[in-house]
C-alpha atoms as a PDB file:
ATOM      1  CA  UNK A   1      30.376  -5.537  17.043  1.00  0.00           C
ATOM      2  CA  UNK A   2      33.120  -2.522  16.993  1.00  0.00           C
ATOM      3  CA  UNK A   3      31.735   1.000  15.566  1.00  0.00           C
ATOM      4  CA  UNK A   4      35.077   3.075  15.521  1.00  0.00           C
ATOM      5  CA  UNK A   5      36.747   3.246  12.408  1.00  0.00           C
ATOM      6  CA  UNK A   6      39.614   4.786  14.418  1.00  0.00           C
ATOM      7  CA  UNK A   7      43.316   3.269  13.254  1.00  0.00           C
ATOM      8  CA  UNK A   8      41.650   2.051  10.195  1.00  0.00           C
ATOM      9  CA  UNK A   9      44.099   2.840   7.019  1.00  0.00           C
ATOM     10  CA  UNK A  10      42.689   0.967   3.771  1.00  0.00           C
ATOM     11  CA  UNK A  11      39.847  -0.892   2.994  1.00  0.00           C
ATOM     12  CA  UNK A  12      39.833  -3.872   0.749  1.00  0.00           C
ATOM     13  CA  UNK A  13      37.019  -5.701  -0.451  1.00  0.00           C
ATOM     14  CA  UNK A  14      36.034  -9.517  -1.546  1.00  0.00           C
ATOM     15  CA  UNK A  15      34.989  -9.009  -5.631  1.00  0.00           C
ATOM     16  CA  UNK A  16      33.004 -11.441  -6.486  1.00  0.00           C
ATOM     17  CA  UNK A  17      29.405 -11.417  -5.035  1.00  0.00           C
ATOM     18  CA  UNK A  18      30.357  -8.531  -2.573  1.00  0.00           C
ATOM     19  CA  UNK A  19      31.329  -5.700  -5.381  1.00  0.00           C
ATOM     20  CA  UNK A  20      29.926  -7.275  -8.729  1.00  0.00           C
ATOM     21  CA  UNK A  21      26.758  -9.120  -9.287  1.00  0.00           C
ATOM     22  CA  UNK A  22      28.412 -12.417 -10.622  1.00  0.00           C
ATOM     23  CA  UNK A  23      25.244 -14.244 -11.414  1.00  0.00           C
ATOM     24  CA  UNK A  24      23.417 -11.423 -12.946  1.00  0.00           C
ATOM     25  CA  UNK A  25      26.082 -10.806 -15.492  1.00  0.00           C
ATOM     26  CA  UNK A  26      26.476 -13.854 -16.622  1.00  0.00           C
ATOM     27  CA  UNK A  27      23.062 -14.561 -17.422  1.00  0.00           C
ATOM     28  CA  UNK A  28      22.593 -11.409 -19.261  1.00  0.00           C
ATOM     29  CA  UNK A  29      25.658 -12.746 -21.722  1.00  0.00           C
ATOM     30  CA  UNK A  30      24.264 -15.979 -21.619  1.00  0.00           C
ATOM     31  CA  UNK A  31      21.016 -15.145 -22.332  1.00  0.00           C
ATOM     32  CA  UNK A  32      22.427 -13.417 -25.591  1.00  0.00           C
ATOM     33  CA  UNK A  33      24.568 -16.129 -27.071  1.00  0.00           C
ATOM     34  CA  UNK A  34      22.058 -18.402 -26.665  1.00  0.00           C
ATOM     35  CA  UNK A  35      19.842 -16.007 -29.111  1.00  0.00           C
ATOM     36  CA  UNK A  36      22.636 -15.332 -30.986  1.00  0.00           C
ATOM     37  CA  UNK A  37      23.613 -18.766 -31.605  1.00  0.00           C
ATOM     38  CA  UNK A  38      20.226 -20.243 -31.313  1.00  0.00           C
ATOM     39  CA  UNK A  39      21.342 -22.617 -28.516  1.00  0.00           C
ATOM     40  CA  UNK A  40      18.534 -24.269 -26.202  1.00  0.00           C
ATOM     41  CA  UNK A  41      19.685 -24.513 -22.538  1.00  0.00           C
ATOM     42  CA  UNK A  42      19.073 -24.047 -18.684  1.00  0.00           C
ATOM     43  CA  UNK A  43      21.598 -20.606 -18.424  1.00  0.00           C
ATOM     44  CA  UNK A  44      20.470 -20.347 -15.019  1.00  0.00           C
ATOM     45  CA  UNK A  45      21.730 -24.246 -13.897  1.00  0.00           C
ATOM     46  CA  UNK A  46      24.756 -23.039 -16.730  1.00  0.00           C
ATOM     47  CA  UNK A  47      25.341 -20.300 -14.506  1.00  0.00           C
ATOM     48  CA  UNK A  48      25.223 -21.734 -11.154  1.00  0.00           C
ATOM     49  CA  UNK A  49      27.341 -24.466 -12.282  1.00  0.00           C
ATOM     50  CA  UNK A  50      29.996 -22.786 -13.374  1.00  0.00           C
ATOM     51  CA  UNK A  51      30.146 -20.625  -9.950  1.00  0.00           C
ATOM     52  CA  UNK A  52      29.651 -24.447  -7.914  1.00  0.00           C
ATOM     53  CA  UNK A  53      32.777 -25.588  -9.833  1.00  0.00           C
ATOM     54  CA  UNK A  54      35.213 -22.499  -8.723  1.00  0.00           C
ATOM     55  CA  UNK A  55      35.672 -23.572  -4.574  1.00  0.00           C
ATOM     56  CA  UNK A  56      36.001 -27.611  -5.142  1.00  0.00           C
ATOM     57  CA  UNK A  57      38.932 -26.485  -8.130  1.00  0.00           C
ATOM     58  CA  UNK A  58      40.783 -24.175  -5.674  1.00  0.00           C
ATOM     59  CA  UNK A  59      40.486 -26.635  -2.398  1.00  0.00           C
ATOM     60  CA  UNK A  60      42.104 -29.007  -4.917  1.00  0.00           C
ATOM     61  CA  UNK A  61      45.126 -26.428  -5.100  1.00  0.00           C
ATOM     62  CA  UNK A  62      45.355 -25.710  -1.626  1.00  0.00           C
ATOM     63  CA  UNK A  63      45.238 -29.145  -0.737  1.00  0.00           C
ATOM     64  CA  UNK A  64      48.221 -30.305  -2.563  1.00  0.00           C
ATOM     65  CA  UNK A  65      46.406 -32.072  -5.700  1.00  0.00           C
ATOM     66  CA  UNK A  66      47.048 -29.404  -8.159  1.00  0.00           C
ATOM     67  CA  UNK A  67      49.485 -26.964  -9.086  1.00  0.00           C
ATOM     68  CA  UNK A  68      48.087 -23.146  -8.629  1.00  0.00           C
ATOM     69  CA  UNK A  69      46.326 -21.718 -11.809  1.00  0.00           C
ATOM     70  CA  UNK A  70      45.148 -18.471 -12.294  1.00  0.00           C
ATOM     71  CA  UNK A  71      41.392 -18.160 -11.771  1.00  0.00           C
ATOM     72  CA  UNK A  72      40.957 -17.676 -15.599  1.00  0.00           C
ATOM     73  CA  UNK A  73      42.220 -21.182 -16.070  1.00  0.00           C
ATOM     74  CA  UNK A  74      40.069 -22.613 -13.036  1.00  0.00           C
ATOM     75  CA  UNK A  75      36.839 -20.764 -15.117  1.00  0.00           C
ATOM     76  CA  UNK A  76      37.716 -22.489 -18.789  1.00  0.00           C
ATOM     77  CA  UNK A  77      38.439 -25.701 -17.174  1.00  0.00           C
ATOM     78  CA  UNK A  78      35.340 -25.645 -15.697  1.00  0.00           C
ATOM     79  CA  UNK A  79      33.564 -24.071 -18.284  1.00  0.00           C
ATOM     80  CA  UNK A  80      35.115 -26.694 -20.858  1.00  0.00           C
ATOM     81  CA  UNK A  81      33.407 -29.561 -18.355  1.00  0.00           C
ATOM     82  CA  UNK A  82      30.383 -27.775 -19.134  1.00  0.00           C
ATOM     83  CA  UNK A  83      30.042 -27.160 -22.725  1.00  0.00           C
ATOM     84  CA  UNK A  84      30.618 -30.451 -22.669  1.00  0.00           C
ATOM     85  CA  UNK A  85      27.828 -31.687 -20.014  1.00  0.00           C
ATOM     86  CA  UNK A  86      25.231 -29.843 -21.681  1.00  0.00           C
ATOM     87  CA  UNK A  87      25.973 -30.747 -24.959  1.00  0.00           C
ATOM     88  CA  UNK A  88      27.298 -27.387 -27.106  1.00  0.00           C
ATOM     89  CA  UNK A  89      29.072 -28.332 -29.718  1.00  0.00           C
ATOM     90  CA  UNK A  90      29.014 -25.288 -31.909  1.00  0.00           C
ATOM     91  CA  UNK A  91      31.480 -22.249 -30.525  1.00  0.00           C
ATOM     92  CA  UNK A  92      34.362 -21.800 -31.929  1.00  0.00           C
ATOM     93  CA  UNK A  93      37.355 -21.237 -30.180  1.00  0.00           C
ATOM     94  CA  UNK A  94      37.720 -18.020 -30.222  1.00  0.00           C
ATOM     95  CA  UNK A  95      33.682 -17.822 -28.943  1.00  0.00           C
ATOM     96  CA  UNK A  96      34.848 -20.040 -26.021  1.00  0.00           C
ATOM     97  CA  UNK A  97      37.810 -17.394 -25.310  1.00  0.00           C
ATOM     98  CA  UNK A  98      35.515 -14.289 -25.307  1.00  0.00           C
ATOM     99  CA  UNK A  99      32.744 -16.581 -22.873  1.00  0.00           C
ATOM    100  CA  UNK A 100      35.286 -17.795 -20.614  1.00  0.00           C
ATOM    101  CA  UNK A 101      36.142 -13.755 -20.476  1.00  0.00           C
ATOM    102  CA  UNK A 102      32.659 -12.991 -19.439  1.00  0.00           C
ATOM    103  CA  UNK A 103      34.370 -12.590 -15.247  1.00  0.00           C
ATOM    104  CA  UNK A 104      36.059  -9.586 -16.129  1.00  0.00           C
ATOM    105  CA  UNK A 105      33.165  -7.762 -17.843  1.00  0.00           C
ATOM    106  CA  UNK A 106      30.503  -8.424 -14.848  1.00  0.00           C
ATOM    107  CA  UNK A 107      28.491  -5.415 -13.836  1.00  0.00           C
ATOM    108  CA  UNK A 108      29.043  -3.743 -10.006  1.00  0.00           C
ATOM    109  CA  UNK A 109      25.513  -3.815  -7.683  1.00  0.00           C
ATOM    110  CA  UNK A 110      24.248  -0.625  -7.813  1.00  0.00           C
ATOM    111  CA  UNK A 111      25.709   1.222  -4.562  1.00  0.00           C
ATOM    112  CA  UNK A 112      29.664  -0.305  -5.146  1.00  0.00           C
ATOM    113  CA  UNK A 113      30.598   2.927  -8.039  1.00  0.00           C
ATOM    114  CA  UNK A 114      29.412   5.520  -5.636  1.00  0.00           C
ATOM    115  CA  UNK A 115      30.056   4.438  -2.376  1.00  0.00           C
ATOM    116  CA  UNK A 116      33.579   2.859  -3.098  1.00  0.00           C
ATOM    117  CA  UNK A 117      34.426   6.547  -4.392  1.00  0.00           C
ATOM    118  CA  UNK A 118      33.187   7.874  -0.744  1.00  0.00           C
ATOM    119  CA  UNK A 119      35.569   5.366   1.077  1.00  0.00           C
ATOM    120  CA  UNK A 120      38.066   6.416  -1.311  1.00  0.00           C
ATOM    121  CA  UNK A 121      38.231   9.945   0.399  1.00  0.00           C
ATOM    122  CA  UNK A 122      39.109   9.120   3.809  1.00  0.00           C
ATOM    123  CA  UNK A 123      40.457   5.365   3.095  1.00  0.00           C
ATOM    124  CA  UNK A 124      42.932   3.513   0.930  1.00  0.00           C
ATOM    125  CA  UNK A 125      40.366   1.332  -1.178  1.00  0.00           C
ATOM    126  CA  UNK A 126      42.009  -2.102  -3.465  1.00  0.00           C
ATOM    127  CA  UNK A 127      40.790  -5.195  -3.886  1.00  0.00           C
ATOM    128  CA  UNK A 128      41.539  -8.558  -1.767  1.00  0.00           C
ATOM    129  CA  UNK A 129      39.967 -11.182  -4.451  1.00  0.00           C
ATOM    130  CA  UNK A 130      40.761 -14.765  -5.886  1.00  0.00           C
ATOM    131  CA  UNK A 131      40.546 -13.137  -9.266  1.00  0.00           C
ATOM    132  CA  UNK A 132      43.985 -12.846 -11.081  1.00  0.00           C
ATOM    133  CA  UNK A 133      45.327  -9.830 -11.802  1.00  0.00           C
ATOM    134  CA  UNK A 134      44.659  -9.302 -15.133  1.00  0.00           C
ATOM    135  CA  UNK A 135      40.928 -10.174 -14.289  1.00  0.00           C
ATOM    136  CA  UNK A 136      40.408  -8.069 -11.647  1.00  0.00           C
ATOM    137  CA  UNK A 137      41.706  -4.800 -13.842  1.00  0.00           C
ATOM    138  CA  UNK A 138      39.608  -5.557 -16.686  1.00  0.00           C
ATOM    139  CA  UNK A 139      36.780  -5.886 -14.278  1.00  0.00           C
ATOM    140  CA  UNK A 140      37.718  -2.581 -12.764  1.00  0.00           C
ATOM    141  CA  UNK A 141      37.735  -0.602 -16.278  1.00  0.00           C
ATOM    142  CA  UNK A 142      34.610  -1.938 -17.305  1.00  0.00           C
ATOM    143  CA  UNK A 143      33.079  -1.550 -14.350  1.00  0.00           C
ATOM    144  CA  UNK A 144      34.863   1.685 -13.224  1.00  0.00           C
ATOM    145  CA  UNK A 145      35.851   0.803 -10.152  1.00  0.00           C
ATOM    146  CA  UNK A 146      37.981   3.315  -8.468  1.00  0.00           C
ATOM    147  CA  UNK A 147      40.845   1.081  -7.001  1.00  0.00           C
ATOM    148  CA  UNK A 148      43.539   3.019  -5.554  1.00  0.00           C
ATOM    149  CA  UNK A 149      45.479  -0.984  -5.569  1.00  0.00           C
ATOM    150  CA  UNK A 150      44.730  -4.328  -7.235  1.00  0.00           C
ATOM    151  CA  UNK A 151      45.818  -7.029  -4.701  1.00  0.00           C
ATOM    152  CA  UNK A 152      45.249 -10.681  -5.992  1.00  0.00           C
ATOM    153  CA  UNK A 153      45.847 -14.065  -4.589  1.00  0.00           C
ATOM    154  CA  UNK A 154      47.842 -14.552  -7.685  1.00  0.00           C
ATOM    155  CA  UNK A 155      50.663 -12.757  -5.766  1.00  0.00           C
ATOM    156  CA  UNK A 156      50.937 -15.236  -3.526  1.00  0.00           C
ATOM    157  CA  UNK A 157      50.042 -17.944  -5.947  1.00  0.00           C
ATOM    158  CA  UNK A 158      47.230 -18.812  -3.564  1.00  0.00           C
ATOM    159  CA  UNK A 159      43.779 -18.626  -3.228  1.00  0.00           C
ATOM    160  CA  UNK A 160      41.812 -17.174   0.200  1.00  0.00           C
ATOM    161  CA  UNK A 161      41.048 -18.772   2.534  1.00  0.00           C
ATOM    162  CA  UNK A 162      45.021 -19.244   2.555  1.00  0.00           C
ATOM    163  CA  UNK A 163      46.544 -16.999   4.959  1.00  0.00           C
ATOM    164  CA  UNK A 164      49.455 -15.807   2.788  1.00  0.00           C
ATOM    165  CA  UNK A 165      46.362 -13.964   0.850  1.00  0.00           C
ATOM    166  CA  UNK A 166      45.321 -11.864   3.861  1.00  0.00           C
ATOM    167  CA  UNK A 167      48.827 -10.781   4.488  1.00  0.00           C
ATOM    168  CA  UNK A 168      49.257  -9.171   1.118  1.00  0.00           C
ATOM    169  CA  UNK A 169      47.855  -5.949   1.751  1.00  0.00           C
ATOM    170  CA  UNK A 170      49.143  -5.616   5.552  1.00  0.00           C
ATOM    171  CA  UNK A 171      52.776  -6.447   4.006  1.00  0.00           C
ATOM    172  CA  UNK A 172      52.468  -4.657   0.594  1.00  0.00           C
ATOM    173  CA  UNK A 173      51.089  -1.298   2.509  1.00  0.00           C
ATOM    174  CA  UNK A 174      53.699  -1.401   5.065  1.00  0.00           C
ATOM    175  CA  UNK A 175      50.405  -1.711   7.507  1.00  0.00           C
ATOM    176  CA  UNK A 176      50.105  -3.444  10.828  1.00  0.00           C
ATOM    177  CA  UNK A 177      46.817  -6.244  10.329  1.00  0.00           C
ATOM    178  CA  UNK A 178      44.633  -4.076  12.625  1.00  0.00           C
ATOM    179  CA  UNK A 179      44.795  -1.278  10.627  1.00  0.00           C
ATOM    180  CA  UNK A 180      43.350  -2.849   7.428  1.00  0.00           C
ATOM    181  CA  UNK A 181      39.909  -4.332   7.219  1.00  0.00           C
ATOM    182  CA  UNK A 182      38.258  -6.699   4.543  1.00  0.00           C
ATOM    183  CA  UNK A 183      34.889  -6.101   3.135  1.00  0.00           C
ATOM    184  CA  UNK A 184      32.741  -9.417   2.018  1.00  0.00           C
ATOM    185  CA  UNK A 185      29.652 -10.929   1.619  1.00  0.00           C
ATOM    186  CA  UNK A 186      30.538 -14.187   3.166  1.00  0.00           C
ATOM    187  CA  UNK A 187      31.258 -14.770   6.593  1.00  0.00           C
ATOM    188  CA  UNK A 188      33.828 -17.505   6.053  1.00  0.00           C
ATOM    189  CA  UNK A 189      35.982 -14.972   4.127  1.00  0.00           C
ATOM    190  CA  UNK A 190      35.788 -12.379   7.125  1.00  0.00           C
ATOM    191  CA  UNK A 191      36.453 -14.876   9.656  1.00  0.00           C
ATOM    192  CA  UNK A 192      39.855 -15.950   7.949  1.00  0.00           C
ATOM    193  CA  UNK A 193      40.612 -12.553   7.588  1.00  0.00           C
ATOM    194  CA  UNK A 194      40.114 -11.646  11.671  1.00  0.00           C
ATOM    195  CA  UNK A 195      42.348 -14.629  12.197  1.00  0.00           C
ATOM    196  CA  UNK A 196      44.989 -12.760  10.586  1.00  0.00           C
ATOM    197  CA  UNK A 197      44.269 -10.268  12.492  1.00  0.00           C
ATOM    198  CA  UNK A 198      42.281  -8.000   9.968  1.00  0.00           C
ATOM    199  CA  UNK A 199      39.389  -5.948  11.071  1.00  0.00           C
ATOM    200  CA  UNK A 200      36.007  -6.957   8.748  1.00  0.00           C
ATOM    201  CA  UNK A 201      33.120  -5.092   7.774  1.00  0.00           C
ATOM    202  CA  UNK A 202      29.937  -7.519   6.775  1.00  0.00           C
ATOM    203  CA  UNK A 203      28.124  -6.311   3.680  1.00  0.00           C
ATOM    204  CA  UNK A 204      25.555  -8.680   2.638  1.00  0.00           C
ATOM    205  CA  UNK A 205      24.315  -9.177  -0.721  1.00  0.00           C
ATOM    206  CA  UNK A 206      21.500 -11.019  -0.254  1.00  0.00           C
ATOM    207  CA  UNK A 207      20.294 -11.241  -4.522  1.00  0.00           C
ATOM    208  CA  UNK A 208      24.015 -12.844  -5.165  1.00  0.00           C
ATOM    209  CA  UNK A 209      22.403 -15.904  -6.248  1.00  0.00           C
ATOM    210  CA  UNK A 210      19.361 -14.764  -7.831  1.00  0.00           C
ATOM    211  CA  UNK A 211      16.125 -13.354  -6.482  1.00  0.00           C
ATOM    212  CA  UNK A 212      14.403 -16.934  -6.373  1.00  0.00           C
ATOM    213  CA  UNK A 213      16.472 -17.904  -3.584  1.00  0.00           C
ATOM    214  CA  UNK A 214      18.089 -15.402  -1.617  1.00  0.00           C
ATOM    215  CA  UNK A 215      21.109 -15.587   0.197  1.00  0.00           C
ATOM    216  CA  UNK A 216      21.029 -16.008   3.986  1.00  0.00           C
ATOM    217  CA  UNK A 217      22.471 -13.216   6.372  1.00  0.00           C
ATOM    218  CA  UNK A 218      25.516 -14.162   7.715  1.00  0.00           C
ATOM    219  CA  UNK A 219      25.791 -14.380  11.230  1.00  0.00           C
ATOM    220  CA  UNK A 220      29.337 -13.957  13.128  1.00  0.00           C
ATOM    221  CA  UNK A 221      31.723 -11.394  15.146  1.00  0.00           C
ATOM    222  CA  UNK A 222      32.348  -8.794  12.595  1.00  0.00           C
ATOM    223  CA  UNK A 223      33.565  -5.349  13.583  1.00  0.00           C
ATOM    224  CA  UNK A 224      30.886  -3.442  11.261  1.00  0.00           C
ATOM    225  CA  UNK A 225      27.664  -4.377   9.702  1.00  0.00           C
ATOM    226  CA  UNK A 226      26.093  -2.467   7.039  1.00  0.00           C
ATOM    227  CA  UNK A 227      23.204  -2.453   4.202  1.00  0.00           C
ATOM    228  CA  UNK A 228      25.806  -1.659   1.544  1.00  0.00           C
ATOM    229  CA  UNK A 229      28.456   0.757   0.403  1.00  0.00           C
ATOM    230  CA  UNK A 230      27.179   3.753   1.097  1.00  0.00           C
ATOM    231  CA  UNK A 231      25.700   2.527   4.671  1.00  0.00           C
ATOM    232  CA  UNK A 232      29.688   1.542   5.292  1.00  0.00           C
ATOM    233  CA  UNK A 233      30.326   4.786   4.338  1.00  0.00           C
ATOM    234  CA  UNK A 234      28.195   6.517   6.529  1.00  0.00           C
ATOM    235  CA  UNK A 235      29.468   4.272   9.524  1.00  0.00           C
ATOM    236  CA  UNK A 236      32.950   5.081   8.813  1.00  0.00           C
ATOM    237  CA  UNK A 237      32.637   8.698   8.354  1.00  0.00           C
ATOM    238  CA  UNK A 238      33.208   9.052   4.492  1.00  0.00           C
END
């Protein structure tokens, strides 16, 4: 594992799971339709499906089977399957809408506000997500996220782990690979990224799928470890 940030011009991060607490958010709107609406269900398994469906949707786009879709269509197709699998009947369509909307409302983990705006000072900080673009700039208003750039897969009408994603940022900041590093939760997004040729910094979030089973640590070559945003911060000298 590396410890000099030296060379190192922007930072950009994995969103989901690494920035925002996915899971937690949706339950929390969940949760409050169902009391709203008086609807009896498992939000949790609601939840959790709707996250299992997102990788098997875009594999099916990388592999040739489907055309590319922005990740808000992925999310209502998915979430369509599911009103439909455990039987809700009653939202309207505009209800649906506003649901399906729930990804660009989620809620950061408590260290990404603060510690994103100390990387900000000594780094160029963007995204590097799935998310499409619209998405991932809602989600940064609500969840004031201090982006100096938005880079989605949608501009290279991909999804990770495709490497046309990773070169976005290296291309679009007139960078060379080694001088830009992805942050993430998951190891199998870092390692595509270091094939690029992208430095990595491993953050885990070990609560991204709920307290009552914790994520794993990730084990691999990454060039910095750290507890969470403000840890990175410290190891890069913001």
């Amino acid at each position: 594992m590396a410890t000099d940030p030296a060379g190192i011009k922007a930072l950009v991060f994995d969103v989901f799971g690494t920035v925002v607490d996915w899971r937690g958010s949706l339950l929390r709107e969940l949760t409050s339709l169902g009391r709203a609406r008086e609807l009896d269900c498992d939000w949790e398994a609601f939840a959790d499906d709707w996250r299992a469906g997102y990788r098997p949707a875009m594999n099916r786009v990388l592999g040739g089977e489907a055309p590319w879709q922005t990740i808000d269509v992925v999310h209502r197709r998915i979430l369509d399957g599911l009103l439909a699998k455990y039987a809700i009947t009653t939202l309207s369509e505009a209800e649906t809408d506003h649901l399906n909307r729930v990804w660009h409302r989620l809620d950061p983990w408590p260290d990404a506000v603060t510690g994103l705006w100390r990387l900000k000072q000594r780094y160029i900080i963007g995204t590097l997500s799935n998310g499409n673009m619209a998405l991932l700039v809602d989600l940064a208003k609500h969840a004031a996220l201090p982006w100096d750039v938005v880079f989605s897969a949608e501009l290279a009408k991909s999804y990770k782990p495709h490497p046309s994603v990773y070169r976005l940022p290296v291309t679009l900041l007139a960078a060379e690979p080694s001088e830009v590093m992805l942050v993430a939760a998951h190891g199998s997004d870092l390692a595509a990224a270091a094939s690029c040729g992208l430095r990595t910094a491993y953050v885990p979030r070990p609560l991204e799928h709920g307290g009552a089973r914790e994520s794993r640590a990730e084990s691999g070559s990454f060039d910095f470890r750290a507890d969470d945003f403000n840890h990175l911060a410290d190891l890069l000298g913001a």
